[in-house]
Protein backbone atom coordinates (compact mmCIF):
# COMPACT_ATOMS: atom_id res chain seq x y z
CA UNK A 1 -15.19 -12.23 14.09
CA UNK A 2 -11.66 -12.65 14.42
CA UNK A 3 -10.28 -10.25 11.69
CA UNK A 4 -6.89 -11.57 9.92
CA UNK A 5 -7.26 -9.35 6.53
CA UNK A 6 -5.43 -6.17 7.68
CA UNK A 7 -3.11 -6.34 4.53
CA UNK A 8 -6.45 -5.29 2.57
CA UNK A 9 -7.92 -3.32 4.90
CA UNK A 10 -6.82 -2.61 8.23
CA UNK A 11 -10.07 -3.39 11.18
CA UNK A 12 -10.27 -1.96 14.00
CA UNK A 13 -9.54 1.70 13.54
CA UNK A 14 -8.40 3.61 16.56
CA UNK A 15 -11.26 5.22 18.36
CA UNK A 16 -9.55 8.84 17.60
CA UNK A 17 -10.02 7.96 13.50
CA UNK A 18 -13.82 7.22 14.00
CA UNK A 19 -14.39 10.48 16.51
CA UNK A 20 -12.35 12.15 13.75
CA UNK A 21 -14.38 11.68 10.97
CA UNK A 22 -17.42 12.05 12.90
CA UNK A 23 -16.86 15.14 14.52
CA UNK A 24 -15.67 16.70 10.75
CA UNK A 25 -18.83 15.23 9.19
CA UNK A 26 -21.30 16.64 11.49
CA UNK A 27 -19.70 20.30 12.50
CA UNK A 28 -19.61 20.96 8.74
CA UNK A 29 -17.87 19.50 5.61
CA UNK A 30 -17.75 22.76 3.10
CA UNK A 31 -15.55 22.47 0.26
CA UNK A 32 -11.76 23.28 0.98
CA UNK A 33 -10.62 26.40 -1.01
CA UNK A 34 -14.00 27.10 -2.22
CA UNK A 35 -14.79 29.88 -0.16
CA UNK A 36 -13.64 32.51 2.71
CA UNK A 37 -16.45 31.62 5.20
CA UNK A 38 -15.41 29.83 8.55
CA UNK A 39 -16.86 26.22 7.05
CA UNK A 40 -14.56 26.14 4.06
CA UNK A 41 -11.74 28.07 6.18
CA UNK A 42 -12.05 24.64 8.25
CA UNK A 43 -11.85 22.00 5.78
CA UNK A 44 -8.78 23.64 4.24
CA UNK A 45 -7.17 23.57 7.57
CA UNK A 46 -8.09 19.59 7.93
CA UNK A 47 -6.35 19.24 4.72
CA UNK A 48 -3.59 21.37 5.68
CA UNK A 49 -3.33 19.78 9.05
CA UNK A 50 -3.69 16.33 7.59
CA UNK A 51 -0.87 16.89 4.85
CA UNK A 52 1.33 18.17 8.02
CA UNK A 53 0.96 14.95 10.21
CA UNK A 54 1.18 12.85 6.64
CA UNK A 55 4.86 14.65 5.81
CA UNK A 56 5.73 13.71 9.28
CA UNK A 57 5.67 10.34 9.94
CA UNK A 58 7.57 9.80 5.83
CA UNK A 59 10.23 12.23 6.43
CA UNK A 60 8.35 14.95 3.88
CA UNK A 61 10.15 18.28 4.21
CA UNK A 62 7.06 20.13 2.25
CA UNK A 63 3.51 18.94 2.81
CA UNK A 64 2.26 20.31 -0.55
CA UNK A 65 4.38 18.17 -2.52
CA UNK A 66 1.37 15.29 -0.99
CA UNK A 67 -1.40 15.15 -2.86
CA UNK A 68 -4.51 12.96 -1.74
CA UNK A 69 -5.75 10.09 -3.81
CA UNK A 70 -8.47 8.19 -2.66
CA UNK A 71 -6.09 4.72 -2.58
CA UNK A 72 -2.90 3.47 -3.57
CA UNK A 73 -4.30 2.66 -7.09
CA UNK A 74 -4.80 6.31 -7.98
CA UNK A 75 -1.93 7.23 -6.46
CA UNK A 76 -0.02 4.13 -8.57
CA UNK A 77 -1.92 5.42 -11.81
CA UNK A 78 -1.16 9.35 -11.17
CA UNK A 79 2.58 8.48 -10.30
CA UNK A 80 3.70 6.07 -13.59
CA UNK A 81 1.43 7.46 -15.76
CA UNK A 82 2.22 11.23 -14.95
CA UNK A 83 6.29 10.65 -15.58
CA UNK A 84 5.51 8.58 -18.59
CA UNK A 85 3.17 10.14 -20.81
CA UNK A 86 5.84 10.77 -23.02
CA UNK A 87 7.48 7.51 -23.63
CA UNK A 88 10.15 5.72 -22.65
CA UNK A 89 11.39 2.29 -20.83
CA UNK A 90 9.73 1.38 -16.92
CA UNK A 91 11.75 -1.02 -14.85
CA UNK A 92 9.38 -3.17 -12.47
CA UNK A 93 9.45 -6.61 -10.55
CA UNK A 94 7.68 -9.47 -10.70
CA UNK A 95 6.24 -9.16 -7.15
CA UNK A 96 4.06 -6.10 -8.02
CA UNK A 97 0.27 -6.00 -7.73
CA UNK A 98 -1.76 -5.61 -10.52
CA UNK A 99 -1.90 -1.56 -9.40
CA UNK A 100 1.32 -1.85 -10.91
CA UNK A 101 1.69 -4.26 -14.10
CA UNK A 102 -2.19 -3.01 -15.29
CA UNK A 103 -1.00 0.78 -15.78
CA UNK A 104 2.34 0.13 -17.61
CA UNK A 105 0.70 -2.59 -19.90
CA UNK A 106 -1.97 0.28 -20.45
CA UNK A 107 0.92 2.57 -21.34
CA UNK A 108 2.09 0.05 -23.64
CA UNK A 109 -0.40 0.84 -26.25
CA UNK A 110 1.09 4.47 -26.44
CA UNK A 111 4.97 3.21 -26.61
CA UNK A 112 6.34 2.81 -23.58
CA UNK A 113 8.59 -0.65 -22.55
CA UNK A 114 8.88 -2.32 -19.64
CA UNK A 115 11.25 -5.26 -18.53
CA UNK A 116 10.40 -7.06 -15.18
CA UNK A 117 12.78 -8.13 -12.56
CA UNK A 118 12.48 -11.36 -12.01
CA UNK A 119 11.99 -13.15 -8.28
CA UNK A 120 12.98 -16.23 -7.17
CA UNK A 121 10.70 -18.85 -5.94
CA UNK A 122 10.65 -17.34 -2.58
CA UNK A 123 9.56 -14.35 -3.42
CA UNK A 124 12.99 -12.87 -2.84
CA UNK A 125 14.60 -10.43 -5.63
CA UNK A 126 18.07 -9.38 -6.18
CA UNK A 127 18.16 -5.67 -6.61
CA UNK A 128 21.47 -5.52 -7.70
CA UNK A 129 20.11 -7.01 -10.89
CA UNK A 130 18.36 -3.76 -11.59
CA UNK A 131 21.43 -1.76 -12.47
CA UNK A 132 21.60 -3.95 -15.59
CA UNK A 133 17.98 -3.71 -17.05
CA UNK A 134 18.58 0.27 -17.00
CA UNK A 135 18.40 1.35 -20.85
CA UNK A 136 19.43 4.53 -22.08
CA UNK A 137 15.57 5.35 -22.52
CA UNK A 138 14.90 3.68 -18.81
CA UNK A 139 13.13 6.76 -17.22
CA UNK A 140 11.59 4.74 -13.89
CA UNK A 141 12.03 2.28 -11.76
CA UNK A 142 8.64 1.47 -9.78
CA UNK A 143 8.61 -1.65 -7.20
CA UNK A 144 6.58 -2.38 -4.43
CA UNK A 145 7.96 -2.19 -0.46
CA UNK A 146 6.81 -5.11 0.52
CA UNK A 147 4.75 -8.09 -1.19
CA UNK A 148 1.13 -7.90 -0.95
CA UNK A 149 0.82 -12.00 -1.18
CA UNK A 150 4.48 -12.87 1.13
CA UNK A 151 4.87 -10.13 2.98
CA UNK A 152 8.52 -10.25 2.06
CA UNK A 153 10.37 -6.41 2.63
CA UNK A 154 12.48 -5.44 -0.18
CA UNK A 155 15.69 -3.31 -0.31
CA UNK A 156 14.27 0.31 -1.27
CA UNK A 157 17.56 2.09 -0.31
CA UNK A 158 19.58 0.10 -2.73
CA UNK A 159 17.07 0.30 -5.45
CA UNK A 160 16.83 4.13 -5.08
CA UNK A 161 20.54 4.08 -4.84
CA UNK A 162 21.01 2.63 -8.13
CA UNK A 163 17.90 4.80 -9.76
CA UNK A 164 19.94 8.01 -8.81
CA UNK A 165 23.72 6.87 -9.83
CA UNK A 166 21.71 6.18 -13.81
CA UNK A 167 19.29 9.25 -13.24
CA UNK A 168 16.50 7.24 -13.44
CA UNK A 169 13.39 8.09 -11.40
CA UNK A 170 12.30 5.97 -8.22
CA UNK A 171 8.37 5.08 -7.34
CA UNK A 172 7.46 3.08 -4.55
CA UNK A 173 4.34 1.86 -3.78
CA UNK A 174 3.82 1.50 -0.07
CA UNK A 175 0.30 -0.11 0.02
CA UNK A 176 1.72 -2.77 2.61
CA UNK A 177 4.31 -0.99 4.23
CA UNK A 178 2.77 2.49 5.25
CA UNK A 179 2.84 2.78 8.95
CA UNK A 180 3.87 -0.53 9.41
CA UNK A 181 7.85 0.14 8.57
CA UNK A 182 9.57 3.18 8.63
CA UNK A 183 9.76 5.14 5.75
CA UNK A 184 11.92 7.91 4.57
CA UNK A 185 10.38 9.58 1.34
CA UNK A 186 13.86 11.38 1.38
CA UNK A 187 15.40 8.73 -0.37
CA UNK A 188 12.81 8.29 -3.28
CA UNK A 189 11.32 10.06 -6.19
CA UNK A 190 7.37 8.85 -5.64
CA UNK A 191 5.90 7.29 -2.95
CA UNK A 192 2.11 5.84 -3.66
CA UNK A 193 0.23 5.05 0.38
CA UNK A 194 -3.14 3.93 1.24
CA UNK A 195 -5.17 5.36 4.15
CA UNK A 196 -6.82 2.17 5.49
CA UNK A 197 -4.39 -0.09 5.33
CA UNK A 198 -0.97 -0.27 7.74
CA UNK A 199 -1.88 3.23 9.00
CA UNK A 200 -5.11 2.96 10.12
CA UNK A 201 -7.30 5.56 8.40
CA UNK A 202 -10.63 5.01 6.65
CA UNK A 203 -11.55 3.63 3.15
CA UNK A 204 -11.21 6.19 0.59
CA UNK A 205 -7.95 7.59 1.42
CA UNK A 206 -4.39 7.65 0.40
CA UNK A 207 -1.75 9.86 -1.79
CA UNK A 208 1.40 10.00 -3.43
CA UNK A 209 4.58 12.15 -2.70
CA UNK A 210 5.79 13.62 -5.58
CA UNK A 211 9.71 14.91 -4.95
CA UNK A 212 10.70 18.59 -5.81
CA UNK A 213 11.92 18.81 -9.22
CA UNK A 214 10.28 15.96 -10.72
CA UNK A 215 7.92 16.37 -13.42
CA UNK A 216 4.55 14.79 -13.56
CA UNK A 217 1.50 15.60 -15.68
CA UNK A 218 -1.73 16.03 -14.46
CA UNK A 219 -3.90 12.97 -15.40
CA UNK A 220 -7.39 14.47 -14.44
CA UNK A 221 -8.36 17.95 -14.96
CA UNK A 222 -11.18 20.21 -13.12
CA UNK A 223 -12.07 22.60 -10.00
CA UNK A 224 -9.06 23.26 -7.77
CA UNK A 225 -10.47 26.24 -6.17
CA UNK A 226 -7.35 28.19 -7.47
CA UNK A 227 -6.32 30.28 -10.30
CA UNK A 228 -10.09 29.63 -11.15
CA UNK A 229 -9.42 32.33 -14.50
CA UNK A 230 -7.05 29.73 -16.25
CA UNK A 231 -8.70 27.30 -18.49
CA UNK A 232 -5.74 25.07 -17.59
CA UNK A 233 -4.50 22.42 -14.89
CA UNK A 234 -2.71 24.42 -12.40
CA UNK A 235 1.00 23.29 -12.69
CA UNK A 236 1.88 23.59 -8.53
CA UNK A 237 1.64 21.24 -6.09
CA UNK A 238 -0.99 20.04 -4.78
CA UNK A 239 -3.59 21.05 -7.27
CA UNK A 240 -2.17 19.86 -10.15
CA UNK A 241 -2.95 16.28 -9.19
CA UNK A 242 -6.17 17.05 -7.20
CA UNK A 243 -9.53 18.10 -8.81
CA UNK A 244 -12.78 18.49 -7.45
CA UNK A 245 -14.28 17.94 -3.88
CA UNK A 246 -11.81 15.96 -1.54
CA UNK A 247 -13.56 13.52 1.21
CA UNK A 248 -13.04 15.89 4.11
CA UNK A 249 -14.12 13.56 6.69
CA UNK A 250 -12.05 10.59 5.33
CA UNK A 251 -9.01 12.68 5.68
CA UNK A 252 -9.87 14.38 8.91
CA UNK A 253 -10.10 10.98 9.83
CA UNK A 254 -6.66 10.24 8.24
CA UNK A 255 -4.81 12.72 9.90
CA UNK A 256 -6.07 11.47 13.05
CA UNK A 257 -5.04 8.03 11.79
CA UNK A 258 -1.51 9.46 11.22
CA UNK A 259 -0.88 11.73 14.49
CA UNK A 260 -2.11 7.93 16.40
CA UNK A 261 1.25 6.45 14.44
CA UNK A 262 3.09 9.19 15.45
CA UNK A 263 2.21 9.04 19.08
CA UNK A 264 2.30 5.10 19.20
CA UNK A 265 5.47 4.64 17.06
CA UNK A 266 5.62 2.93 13.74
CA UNK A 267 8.46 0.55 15.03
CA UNK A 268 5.98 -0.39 18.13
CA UNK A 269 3.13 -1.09 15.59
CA UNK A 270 5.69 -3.32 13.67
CA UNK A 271 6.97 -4.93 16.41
CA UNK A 272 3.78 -6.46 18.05
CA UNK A 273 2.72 -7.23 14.50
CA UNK A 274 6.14 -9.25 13.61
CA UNK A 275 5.70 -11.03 17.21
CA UNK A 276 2.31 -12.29 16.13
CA UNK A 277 2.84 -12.98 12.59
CA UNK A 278 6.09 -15.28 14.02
CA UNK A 279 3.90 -17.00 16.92
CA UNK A 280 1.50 -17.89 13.89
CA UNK A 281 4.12 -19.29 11.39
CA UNK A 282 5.79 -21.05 14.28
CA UNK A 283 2.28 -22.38 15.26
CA UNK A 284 1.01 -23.45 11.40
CA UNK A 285 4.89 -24.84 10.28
CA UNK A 286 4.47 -28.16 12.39
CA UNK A 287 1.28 -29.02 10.80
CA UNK A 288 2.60 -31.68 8.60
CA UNK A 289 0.56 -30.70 5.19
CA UNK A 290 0.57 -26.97 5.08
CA UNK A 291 3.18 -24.99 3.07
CA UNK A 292 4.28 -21.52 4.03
CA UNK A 293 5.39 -19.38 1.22
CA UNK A 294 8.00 -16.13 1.30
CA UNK A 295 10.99 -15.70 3.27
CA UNK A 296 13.10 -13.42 5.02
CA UNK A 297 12.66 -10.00 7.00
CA UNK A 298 8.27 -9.52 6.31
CA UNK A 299 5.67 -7.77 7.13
CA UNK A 300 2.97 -9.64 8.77
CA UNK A 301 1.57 -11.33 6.52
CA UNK A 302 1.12 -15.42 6.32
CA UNK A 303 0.59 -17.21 3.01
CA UNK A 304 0.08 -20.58 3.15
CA UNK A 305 -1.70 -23.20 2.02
CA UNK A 306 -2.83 -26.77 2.91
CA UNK A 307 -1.59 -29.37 0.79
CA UNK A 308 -4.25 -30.64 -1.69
CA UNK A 309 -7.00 -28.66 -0.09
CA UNK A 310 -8.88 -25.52 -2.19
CA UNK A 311 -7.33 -22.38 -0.97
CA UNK A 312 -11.12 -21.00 -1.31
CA UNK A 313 -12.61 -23.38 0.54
CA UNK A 314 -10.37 -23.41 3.65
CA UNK A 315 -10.80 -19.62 4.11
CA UNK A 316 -14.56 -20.28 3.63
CA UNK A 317 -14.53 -22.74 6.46
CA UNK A 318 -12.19 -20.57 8.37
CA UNK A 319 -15.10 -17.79 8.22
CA UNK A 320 -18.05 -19.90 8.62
CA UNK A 321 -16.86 -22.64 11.03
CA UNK A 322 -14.60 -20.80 13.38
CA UNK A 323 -15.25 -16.64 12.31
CA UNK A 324 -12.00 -16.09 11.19
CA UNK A 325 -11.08 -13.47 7.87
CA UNK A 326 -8.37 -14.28 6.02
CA UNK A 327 -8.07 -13.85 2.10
CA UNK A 328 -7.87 -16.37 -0.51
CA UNK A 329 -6.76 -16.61 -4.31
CA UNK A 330 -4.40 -14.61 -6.38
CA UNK A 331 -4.79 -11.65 -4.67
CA UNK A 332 -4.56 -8.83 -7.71
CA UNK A 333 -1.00 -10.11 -7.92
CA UNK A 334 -1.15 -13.09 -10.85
CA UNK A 335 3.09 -12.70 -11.19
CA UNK A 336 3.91 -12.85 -7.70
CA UNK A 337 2.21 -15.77 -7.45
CA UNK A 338 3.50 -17.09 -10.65
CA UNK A 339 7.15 -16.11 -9.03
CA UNK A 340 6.17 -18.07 -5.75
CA UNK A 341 4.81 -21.07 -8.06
CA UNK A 342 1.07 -20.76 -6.83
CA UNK A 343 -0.45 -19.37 -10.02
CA UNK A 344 -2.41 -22.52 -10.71
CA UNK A 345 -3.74 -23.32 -6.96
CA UNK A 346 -3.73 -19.21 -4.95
CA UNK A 347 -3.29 -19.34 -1.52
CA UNK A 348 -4.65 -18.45 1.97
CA UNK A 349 -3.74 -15.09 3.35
CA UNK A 350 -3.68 -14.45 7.18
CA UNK A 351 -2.62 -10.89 7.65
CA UNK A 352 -2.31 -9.64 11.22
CA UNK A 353 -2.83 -5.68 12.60
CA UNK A 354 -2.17 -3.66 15.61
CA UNK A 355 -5.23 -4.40 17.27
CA UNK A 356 -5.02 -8.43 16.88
CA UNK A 357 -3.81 -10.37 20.44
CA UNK A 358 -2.14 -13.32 20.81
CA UNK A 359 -5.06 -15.24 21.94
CA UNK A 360 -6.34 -14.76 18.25
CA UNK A 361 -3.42 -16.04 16.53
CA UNK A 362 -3.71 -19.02 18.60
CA UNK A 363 -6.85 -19.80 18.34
CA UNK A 364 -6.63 -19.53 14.19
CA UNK A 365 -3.26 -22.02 14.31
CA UNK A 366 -5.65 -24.09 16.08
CA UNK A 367 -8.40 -23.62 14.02
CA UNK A 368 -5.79 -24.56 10.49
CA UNK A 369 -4.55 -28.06 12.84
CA UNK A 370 -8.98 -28.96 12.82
CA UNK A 371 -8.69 -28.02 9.05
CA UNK A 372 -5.96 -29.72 8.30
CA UNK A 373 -6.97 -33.01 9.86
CA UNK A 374 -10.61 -32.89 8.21
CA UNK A 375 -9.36 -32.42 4.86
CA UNK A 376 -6.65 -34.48 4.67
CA UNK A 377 -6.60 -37.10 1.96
């Protein structure tokens, strides 16, 4: 199987991940900060550990300002529903996936507005535009790093530029950008990551990066193994966002994941996965019926589709014909591809990893030219 669906989950992991959680599965997985003997002692030092490597490669100058989610969902859901639930105006795009738009129409029913920047049909958006939808009530602006359907990289610096100038808070939601572009968590309020995605770590993982001084609500209650004699959440980082038993081996394995970016280099990982996104899109753009969509500086991801074909059926044929994975359909994002004009037909999604080789992106162009020719009308 050639494996082309990294921007959903990342495949292969580096062998250092799987030895990782392995090696913390089967020498003992006690609960972290549940009790002095040496198995607990250990977990809490694979969270500690993991937190460390985590603050590292986004610029974090306290690890316990991380707290662990199990994917950029929660982490989405803790972050805008932990600085809202008291009201007040959300500023958002029209690029975001659903991880987004479904929690602030859910706050909706309690109050809370939203107005949605707007994208053009490339999938571009013009952040300077944000500094006008600020209200007086406007209390965040959340906006994804890069588009889960396009690929296309959006201006986070400016955005959280013009979020501090109107005191506004700034969220961004890195499921397609973490350890895949640099990141510098310095410059924003909330950051929402994935594990198993751009950085490599197994399913079940992720967090969000809450900055010092910003105040969030807990939005699940329970066992943090501290302070056990108050019937409250505590209000410190990291527990008052994490309750109950954490998935030690998933984040041994994700600090492995992380010290692996660390030691390759996020701008090497992004580099050899830019060079084979471009071969690709070079390859695909001279086939005379497919359409690429998005534009600009990307992450590597292709979204294309074949003119007149079912974007269901090609990546069906591109699995059972030639063993390719790709992704097809809307993609939990239904008004990015409304912005990109797709709403009514989806598209294919080719998204490429560390671990893919040019002979693979060669051999799927190839594979779309067959397509192409067998199902043109």
């Amino acid at each position: 199987m050639i494996y082309l669906d990294n921007a959903a989950t990342s495949f292969a992991k580096p062998k250092e991940v799987v030895m990782a959680v392995c090696d913390a599965a089967c020498r003992g997985c006690a609960n972290p900060g549940r009790g002095g003997h040496s198995l607990s002692v250990s977990a809490g030092e694979v969270l500690y550990n993991t937190r460390g490597r985590i603050a590292e490669l986004f610029n974090i100058s306290d690890p316990e300002r991380i707290a662990f989610c199990k994917n950029t969902t929660e982490a989405l859901n803790f972050g805008i529903k932990g600085v809202m639930h008291n009201g007040g105006h959300i500023i958002t795009t029209s690029m975001e996936h659903n991880s987004v738009i479904r929690p602030i129409k859910a706050l909706g029913k309690q109050g809370v507005t939203h107005s949605i920047l707007q994208a053009d049909a490339a999938g571009n958006l013009d952040i300077n535009r944000l500094e006008k939808m600020i209200r007086r009530d406007t209390r965040l602006i959340v906006m994804t790093h890069s588009s889960n359907v396009c690929g296309n990289i959006y201006d986070i610096e400016k955005a959280a530029q013009i979020a501090r100038r109107n005191n506004v808070l700034f969220m961004v939601d890195a499921a397609q950008s973490a350890g895949t572009v640099q990141i510098d968590a310095q410059k924003v309020d909330l950051l929402a990551f994935p594990g198993h995605k751009g950085m490599l770590g197994p399913m079940g993982t992720g967090g969000l990066y809450v900055a010092e001084g910003v105040k969030i609500a807990s939005i699940i209650e329970g066992g943090t193994g501290s302070v056990s004699e108050s019937l409250t959440q505590p209000e410190f980082f990291p527990d008052i966002l994490e309750s109950g038993t954490q998935n030690v081996p998933a984040i041994a394995g994700l600090g492995a994941a992380a010290e692996f970016l660390l030691k390759e280099g996020v701008w090497a990982i992004r580099g050899h996965e830019n060079e084979l996104c471009k071969r690709f899109e070079d390859e695909i753009k001279n086939i005379e019926n497919i359409t690429i969509y998005g534009s600009g500086e990307k992450t590597a991801i292709t979204a294309f589709n074949i003119v007149g074909a079912d974007c269901v059926e090609v990546a069906q044929i591109l699995n059972d014909r030639y063993g390719i994975a790709t992704r097809a359909g809307l993609h939990c994002a239904y008004l990015a591809h409304k912005s990109l004009k797709t709403e009514e037909i989806g598209c294919v999604r080719a998204s490429f990893g560390y671990f893919n080789t040019q002979k693979e992106v060669d051999y799927a162009a190839d594979c779309l030219y067959k397509i192409s020719k067998d199902l043109q009308i």
